[in-house]
Each structure stands twice: as structure tokens, then as C-alpha cells.
PDB file of N, CA and C in Angstrom:
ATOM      1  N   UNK A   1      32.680  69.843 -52.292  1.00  0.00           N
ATOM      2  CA  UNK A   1      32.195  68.945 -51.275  1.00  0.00           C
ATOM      3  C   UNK A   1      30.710  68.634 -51.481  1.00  0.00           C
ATOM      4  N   UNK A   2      30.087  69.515 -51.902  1.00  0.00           N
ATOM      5  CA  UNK A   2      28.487  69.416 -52.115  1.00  0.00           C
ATOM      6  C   UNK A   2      28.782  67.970 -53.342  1.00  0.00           C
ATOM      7  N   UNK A   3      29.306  67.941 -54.560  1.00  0.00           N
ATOM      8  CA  UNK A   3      29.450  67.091 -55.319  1.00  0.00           C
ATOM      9  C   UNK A   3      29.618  65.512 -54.815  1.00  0.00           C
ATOM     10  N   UNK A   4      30.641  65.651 -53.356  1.00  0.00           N
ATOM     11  CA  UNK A   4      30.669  64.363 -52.914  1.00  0.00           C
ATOM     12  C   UNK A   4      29.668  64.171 -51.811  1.00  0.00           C
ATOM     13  N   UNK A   5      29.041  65.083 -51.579  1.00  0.00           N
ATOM     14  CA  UNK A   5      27.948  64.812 -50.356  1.00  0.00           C
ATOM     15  C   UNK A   5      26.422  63.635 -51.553  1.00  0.00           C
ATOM     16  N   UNK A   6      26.667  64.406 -53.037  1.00  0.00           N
ATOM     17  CA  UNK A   6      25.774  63.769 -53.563  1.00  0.00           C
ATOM     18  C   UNK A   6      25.885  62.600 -54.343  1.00  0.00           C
ATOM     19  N   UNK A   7      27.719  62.252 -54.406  1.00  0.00           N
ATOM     20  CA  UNK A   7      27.797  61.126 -54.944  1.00  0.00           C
ATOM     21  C   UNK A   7      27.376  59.964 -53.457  1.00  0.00           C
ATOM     22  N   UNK A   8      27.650  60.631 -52.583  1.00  0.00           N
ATOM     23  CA  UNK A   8      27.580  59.543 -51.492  1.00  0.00           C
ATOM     24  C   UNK A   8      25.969  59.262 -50.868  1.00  0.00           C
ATOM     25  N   UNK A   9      25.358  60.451 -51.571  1.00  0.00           N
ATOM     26  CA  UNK A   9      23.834  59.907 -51.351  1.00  0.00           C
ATOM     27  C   UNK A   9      23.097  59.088 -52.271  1.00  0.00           C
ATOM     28  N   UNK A  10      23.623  59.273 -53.291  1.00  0.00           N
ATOM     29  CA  UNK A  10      23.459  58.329 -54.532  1.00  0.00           C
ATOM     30  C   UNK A  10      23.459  57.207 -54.419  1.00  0.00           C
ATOM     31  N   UNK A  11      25.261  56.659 -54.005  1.00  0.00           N
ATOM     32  CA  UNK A  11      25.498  55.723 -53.863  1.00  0.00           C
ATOM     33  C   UNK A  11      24.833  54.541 -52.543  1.00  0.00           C
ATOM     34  N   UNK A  12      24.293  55.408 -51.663  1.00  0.00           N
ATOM     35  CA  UNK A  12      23.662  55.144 -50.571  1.00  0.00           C
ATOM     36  C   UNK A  12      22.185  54.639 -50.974  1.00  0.00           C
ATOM     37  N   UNK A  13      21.602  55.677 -52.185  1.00  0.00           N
ATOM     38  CA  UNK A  13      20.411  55.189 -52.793  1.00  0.00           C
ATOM     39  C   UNK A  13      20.324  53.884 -53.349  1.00  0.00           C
ATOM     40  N   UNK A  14      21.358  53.574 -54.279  1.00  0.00           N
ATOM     41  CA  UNK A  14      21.424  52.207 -54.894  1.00  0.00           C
ATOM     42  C   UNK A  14      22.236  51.452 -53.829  1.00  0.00           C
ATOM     43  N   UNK A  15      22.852  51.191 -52.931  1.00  0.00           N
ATOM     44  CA  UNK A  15      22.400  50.469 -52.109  1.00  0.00           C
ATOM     45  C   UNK A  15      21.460  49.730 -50.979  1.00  0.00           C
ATOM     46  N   UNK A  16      20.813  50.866 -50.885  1.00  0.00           N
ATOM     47  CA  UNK A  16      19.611  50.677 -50.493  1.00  0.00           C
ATOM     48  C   UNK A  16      18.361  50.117 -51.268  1.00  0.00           C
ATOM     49  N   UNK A  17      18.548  50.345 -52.071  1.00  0.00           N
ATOM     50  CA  UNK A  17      17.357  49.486 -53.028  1.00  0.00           C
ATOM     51  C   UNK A  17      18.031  48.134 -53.854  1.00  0.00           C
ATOM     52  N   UNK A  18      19.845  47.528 -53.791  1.00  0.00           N
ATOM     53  CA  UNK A  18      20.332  46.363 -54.029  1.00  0.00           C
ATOM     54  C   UNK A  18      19.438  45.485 -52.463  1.00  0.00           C
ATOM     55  N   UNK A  19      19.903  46.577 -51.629  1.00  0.00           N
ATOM     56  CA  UNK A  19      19.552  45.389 -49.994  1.00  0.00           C
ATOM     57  C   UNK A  19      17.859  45.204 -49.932  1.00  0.00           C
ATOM     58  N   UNK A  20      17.129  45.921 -50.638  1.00  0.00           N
ATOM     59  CA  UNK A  20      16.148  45.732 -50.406  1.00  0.00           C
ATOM     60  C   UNK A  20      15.302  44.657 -51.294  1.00  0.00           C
ATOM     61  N   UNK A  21      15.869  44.741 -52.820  1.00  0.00           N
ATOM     62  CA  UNK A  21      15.451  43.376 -53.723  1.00  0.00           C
ATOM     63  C   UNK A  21      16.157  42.180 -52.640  1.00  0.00           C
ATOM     64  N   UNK A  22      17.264  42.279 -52.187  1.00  0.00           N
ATOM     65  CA  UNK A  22      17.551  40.788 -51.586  1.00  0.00           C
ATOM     66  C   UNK A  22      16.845  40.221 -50.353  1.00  0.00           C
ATOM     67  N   UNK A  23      16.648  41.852 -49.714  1.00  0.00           N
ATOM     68  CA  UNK A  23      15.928  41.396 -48.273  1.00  0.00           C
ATOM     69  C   UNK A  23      14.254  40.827 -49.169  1.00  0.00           C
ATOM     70  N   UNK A  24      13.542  41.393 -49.809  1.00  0.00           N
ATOM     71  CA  UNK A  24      12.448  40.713 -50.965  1.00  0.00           C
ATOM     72  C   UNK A  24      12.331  39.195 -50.965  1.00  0.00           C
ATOM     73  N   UNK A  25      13.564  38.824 -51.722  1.00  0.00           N
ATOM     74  CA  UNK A  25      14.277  37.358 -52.270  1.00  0.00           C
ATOM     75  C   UNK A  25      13.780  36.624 -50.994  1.00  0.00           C
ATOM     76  N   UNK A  26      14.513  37.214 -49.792  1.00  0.00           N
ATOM     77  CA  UNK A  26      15.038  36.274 -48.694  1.00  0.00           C
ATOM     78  C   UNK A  26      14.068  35.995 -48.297  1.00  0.00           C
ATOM     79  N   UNK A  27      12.555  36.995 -47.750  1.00  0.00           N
ATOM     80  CA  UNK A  27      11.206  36.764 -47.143  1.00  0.00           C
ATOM     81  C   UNK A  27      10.601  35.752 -48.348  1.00  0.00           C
ATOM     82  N   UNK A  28      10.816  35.968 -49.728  1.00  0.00           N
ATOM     83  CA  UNK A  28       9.908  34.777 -50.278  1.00  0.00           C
ATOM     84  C   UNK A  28      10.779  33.615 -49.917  1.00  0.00           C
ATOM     85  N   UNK A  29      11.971  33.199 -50.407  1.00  0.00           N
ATOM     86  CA  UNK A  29      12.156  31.799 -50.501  1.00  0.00           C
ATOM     87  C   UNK A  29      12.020  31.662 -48.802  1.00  0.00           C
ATOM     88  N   UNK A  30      12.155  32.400 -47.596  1.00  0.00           N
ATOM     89  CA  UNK A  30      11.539  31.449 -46.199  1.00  0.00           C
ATOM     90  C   UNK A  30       9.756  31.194 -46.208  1.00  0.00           C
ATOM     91  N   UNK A  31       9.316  31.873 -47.272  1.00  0.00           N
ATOM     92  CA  UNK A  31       7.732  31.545 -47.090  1.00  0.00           C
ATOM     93  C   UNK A  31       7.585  30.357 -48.151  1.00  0.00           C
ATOM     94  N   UNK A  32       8.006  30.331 -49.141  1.00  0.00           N
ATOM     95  CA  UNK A  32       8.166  29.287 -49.407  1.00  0.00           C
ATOM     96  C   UNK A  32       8.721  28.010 -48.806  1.00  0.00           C
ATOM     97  N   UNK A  33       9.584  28.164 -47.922  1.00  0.00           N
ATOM     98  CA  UNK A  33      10.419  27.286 -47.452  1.00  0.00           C
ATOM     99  C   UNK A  33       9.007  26.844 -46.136  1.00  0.00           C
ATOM    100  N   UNK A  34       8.393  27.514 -45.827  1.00  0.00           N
ATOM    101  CA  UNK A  34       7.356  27.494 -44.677  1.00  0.00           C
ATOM    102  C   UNK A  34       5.906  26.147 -44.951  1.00  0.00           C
ATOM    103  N   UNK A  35       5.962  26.964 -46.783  1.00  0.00           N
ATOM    104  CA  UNK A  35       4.798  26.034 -47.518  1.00  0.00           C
ATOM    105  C   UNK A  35       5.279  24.972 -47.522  1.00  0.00           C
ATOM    106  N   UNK A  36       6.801  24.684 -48.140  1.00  0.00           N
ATOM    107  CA  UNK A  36       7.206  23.184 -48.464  1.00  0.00           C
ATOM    108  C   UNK A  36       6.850  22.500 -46.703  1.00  0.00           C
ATOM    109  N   UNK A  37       7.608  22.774 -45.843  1.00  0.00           N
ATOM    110  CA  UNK A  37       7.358  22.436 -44.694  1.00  0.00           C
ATOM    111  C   UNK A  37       6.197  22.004 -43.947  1.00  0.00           C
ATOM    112  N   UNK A  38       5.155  23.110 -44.323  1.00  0.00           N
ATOM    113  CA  UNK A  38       4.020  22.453 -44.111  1.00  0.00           C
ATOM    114  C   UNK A  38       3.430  20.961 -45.013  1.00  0.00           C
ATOM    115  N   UNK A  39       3.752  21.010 -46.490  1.00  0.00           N
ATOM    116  CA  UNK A  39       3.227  20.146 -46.908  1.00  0.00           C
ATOM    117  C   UNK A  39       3.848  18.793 -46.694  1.00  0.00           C
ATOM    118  N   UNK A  40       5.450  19.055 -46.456  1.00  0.00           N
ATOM    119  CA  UNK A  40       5.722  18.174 -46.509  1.00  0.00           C
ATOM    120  C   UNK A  40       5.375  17.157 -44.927  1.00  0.00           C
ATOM    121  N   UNK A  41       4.882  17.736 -44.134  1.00  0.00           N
ATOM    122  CA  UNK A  41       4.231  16.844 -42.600  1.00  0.00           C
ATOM    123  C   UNK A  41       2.877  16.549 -43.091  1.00  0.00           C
ATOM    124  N   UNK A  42       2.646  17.528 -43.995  1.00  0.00           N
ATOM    125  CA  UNK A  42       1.077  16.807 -44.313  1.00  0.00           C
ATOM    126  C   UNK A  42       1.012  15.592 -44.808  1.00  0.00           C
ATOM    127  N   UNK A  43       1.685  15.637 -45.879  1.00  0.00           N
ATOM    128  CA  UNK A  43       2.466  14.211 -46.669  1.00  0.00           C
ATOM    129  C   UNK A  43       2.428  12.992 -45.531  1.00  0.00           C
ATOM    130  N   UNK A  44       3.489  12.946 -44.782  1.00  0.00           N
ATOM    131  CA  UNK A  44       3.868  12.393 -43.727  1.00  0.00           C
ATOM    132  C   UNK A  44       2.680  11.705 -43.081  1.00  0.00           C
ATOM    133  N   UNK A  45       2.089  13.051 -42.594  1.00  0.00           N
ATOM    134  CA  UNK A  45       0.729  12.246 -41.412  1.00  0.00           C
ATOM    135  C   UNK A  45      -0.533  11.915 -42.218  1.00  0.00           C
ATOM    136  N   UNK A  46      -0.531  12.279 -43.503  1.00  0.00           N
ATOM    137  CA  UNK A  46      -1.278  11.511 -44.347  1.00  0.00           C
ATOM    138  C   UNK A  46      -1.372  10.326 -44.397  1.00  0.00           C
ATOM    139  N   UNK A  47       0.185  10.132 -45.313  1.00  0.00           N
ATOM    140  CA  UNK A  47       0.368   8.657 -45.487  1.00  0.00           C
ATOM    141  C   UNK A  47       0.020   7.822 -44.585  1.00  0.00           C
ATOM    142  N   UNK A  48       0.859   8.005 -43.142  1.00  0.00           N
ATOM    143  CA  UNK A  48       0.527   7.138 -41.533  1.00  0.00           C
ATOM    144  C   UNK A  48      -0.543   7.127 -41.330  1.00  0.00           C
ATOM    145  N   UNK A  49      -1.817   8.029 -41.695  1.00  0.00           N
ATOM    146  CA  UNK A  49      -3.078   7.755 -41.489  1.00  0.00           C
ATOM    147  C   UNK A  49      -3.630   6.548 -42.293  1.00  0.00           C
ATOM    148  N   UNK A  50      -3.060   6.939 -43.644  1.00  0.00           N
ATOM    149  CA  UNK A  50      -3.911   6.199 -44.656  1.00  0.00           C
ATOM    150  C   UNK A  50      -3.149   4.659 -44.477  1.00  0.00           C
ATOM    151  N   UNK A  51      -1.660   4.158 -43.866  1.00  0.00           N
ATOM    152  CA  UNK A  51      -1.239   3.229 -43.649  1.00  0.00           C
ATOM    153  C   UNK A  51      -1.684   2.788 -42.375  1.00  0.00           C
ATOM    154  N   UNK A  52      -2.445   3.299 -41.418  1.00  0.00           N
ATOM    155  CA  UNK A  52      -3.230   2.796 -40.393  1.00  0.00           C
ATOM    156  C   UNK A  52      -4.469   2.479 -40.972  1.00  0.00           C
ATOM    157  N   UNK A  53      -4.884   3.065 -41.991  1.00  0.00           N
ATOM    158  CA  UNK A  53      -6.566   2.529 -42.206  1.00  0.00           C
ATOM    159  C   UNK A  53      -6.450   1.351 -43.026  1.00  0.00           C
ATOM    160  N   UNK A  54      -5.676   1.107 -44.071  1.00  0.00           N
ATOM    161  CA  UNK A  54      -5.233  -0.196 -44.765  1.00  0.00           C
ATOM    162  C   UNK A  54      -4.890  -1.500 -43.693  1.00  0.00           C
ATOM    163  N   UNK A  55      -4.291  -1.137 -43.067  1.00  0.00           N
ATOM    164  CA  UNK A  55      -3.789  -2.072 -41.840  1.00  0.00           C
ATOM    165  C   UNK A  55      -4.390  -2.355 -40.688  1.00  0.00           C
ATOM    166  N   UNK A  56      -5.219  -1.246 -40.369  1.00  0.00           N
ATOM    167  CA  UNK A  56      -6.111  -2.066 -39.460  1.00  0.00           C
ATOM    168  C   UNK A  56      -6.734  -3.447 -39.646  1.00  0.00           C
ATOM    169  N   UNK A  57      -7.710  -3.898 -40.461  1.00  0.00           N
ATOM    170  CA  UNK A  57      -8.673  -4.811 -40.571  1.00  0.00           C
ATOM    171  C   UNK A  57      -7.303  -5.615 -40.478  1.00  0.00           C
ATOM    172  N   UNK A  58      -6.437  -6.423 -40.942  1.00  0.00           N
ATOM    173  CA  UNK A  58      -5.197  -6.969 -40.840  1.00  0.00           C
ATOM    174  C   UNK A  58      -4.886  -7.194 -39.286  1.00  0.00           C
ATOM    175  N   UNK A  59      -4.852  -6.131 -38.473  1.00  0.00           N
ATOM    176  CA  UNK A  59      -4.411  -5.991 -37.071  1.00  0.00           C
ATOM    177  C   UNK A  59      -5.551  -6.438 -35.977  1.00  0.00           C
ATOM    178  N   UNK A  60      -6.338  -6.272 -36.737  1.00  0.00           N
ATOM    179  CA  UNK A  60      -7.681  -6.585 -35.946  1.00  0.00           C
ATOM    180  C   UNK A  60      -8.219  -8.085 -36.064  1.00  0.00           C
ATOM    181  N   UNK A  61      -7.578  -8.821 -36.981  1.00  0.00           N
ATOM    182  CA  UNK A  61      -7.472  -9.982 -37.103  1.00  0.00           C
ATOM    183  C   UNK A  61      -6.997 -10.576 -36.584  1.00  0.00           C
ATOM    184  N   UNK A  62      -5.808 -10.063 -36.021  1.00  0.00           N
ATOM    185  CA  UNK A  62      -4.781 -10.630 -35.182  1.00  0.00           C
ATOM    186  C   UNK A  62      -5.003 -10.500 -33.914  1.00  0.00           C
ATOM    187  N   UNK A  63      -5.643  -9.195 -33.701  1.00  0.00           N
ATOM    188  CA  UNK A  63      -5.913  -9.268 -32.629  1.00  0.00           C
ATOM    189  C   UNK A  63      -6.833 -10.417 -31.927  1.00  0.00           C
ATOM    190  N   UNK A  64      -7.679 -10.535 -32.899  1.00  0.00           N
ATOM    191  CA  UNK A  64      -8.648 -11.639 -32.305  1.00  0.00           C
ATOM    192  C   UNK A  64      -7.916 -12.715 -32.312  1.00  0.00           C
ATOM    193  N   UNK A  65      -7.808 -13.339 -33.443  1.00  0.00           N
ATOM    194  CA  UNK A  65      -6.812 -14.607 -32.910  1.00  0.00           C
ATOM    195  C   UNK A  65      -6.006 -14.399 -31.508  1.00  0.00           C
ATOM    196  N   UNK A  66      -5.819 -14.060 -31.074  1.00  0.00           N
ATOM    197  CA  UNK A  66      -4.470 -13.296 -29.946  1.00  0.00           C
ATOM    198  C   UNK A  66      -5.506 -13.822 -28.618  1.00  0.00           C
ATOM    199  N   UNK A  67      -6.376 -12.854 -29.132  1.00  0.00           N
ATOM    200  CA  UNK A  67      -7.676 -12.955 -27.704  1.00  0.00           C
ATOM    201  C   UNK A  67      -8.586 -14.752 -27.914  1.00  0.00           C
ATOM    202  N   UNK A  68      -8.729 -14.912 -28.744  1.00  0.00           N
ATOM    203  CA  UNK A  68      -9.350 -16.273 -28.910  1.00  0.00           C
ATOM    204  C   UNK A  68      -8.742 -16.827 -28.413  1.00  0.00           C
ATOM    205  N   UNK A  69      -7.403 -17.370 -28.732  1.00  0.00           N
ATOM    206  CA  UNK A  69      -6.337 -18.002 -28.215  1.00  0.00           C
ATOM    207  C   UNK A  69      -5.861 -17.642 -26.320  1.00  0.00           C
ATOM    208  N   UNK A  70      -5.869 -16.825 -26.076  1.00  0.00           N
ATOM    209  CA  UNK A  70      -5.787 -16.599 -24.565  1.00  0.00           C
ATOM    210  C   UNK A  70      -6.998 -16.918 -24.227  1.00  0.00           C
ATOM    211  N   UNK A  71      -8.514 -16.851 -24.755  1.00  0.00           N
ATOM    212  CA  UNK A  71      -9.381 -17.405 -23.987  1.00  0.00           C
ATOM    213  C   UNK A  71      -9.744 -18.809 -24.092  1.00  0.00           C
ATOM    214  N   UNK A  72      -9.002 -19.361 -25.024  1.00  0.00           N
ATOM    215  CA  UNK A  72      -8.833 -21.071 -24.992  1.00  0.00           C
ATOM    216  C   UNK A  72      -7.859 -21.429 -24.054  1.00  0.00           C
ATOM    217  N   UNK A  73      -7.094 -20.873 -23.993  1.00  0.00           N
ATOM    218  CA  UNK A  73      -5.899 -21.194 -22.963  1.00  0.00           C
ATOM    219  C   UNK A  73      -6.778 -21.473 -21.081  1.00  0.00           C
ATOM    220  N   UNK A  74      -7.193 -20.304 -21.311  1.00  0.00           N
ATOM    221  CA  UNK A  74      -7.847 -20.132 -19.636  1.00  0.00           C
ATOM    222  C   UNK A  74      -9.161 -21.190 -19.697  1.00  0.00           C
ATOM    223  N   UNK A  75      -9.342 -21.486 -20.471  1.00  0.00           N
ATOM    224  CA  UNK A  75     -10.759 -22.711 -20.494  1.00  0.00           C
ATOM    225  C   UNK A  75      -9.982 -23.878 -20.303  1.00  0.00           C
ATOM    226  N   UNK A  76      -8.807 -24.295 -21.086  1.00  0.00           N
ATOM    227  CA  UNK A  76      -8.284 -25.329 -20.674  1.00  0.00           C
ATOM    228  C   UNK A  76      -7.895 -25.698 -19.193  1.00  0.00           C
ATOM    229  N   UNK A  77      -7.253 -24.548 -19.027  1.00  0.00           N
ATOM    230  CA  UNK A  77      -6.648 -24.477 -17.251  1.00  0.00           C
ATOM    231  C   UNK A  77      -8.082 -24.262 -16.646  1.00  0.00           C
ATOM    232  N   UNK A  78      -8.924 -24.172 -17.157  1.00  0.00           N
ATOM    233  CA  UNK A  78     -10.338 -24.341 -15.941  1.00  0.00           C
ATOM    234  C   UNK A  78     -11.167 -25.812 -15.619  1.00  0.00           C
ATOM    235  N   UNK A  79     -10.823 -26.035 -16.869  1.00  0.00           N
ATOM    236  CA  UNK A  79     -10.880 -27.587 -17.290  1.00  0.00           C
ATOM    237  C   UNK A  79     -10.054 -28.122 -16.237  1.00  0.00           C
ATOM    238  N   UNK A  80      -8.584 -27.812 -16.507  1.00  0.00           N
ATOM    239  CA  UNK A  80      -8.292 -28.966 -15.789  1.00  0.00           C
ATOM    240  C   UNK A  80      -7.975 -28.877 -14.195  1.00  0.00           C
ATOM    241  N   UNK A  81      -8.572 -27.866 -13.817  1.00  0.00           N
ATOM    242  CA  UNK A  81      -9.455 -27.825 -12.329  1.00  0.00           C
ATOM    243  C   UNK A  81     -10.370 -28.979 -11.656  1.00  0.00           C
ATOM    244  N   UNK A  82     -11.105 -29.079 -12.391  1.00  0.00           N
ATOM    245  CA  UNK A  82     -12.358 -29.759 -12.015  1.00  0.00           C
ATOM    246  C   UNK A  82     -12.054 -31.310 -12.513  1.00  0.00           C
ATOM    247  N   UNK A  83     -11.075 -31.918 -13.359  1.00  0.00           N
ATOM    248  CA  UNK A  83     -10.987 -32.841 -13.864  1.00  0.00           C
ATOM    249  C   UNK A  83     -10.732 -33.271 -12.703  1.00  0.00           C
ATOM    250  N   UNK A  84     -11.139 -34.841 -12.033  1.00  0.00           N
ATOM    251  CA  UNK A  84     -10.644 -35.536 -10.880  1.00  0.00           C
ATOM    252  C   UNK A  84      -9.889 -36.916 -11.192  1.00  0.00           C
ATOM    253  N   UNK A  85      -8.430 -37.030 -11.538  1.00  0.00           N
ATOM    254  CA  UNK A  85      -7.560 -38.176 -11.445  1.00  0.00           C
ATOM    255  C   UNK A  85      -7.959 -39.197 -11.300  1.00  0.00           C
ATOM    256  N   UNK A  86      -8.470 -39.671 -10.175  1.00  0.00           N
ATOM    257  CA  UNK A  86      -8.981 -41.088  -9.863  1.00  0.00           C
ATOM    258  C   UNK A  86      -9.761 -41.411 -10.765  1.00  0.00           C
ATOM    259  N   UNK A  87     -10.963 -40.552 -11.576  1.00  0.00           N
ATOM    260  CA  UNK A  87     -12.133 -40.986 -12.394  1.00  0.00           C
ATOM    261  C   UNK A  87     -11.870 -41.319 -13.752  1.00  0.00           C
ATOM    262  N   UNK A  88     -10.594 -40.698 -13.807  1.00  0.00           N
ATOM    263  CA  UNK A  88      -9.812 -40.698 -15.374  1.00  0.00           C
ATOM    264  C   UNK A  88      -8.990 -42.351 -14.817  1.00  0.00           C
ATOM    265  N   UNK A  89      -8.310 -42.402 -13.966  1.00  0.00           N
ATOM    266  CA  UNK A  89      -8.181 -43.524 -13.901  1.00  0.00           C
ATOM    267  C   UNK A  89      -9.277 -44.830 -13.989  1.00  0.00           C
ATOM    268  N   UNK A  90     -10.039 -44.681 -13.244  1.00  0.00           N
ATOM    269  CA  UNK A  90     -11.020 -45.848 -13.491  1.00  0.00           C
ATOM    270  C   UNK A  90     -11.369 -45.911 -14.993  1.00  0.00           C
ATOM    271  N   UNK A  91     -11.872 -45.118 -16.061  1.00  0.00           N
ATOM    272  CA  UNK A  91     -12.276 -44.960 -17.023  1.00  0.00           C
ATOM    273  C   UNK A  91     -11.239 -46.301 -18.198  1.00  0.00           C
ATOM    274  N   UNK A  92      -9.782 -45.562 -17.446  1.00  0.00           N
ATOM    275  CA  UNK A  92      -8.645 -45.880 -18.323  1.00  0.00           C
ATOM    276  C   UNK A  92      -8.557 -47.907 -18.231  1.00  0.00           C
ATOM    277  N   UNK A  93      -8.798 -48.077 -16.406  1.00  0.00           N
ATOM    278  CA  UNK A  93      -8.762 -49.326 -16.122  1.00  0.00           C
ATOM    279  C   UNK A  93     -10.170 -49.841 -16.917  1.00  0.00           C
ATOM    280  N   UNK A  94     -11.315 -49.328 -17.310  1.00  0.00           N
ATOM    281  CA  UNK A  94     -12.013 -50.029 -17.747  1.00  0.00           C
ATOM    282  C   UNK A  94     -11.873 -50.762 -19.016  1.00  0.00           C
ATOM    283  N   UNK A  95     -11.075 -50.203 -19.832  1.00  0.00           N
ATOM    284  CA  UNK A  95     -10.761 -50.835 -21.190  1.00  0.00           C
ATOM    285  C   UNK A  95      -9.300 -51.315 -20.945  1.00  0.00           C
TER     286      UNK A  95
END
């Protein structure tokens, strides 16, 4: 019995050191798996940064046009506040 008390501690030894190279394995490839992860959002909010800084001056162009254009709009309609009908008529009867 002593013989199988020591095959079974043996065998207990090399399993214990199979589970322990794998438990090894398993902590690197999730730290790795941690790095890819991180880089890969870096990637991500990189790019969107660097595709907001290209695109701004573009957007900001537009924007103005956008705003120019609404503040021509409201000059017209202020304009034609004050314009008085009758005077545009006489003008028209003069020629």
C-alpha cells in the first residue's frame, strides 16, 4: 500500500504541474487578449479624432454658409416690413 500511496502522489505531482503550465498559458493569452483590446479602442478613437480634425475646416464651412444664409433670410423678411405698397406702386405707375 505504501507503493500505491506513492504512485498516487506522483501522479498527483504531474498533474499538478500539467494544470499549472495551462493555468500559465491561460493568464498570458487573457493579458494579451487585454493589450489587443486596449489597442484596438485606441485605434478606434484615434482614427475618429483624427477624422474630426480633417473634417472640421469642411464643416465649418458649412456651417457658415448655413448661418450666412439664415441671416440673409431674416434681412429679407425685415426688409419686407418696412417696404410700403402704395410707394412701390407709384414708382411702378411712373414709368
Amino acid at each position: 500500500m505504501d507503493q500505491e500511496i506513492k504512485n498516487l502522489l506522483e501522479e498527483n505531482l504531474r498533474l499538478s504541474k500539467e494544470n499549472n503550465e495551462l493555468l500559465i498559458k491561460v493568464r498570458n493569452f487573457q493579458r494579451w487578449s487585454q493589450i489587443s483590446k486596449a489597442l484596438y479602442w485606441l485605434v478606434i478613437i484615434g482614427v475618429a479624432l483624427g477624422a474630426f480634425y480633417f473634417i472640421k475646416p469642411y464643416f465649418d464651412n458649412v456651417l457658415n454658409i448655413y448661418t450666412g444664409g439664415v441671416s440673409d433670410i431674416n434681412m429679407i423678411k425685415d426688409l419686407g416690413g418696412k417696404v410700403d405698397i402704395n410707394s412701390i406702386n407709384e414708382l411702378l405707375k411712373q414709368y
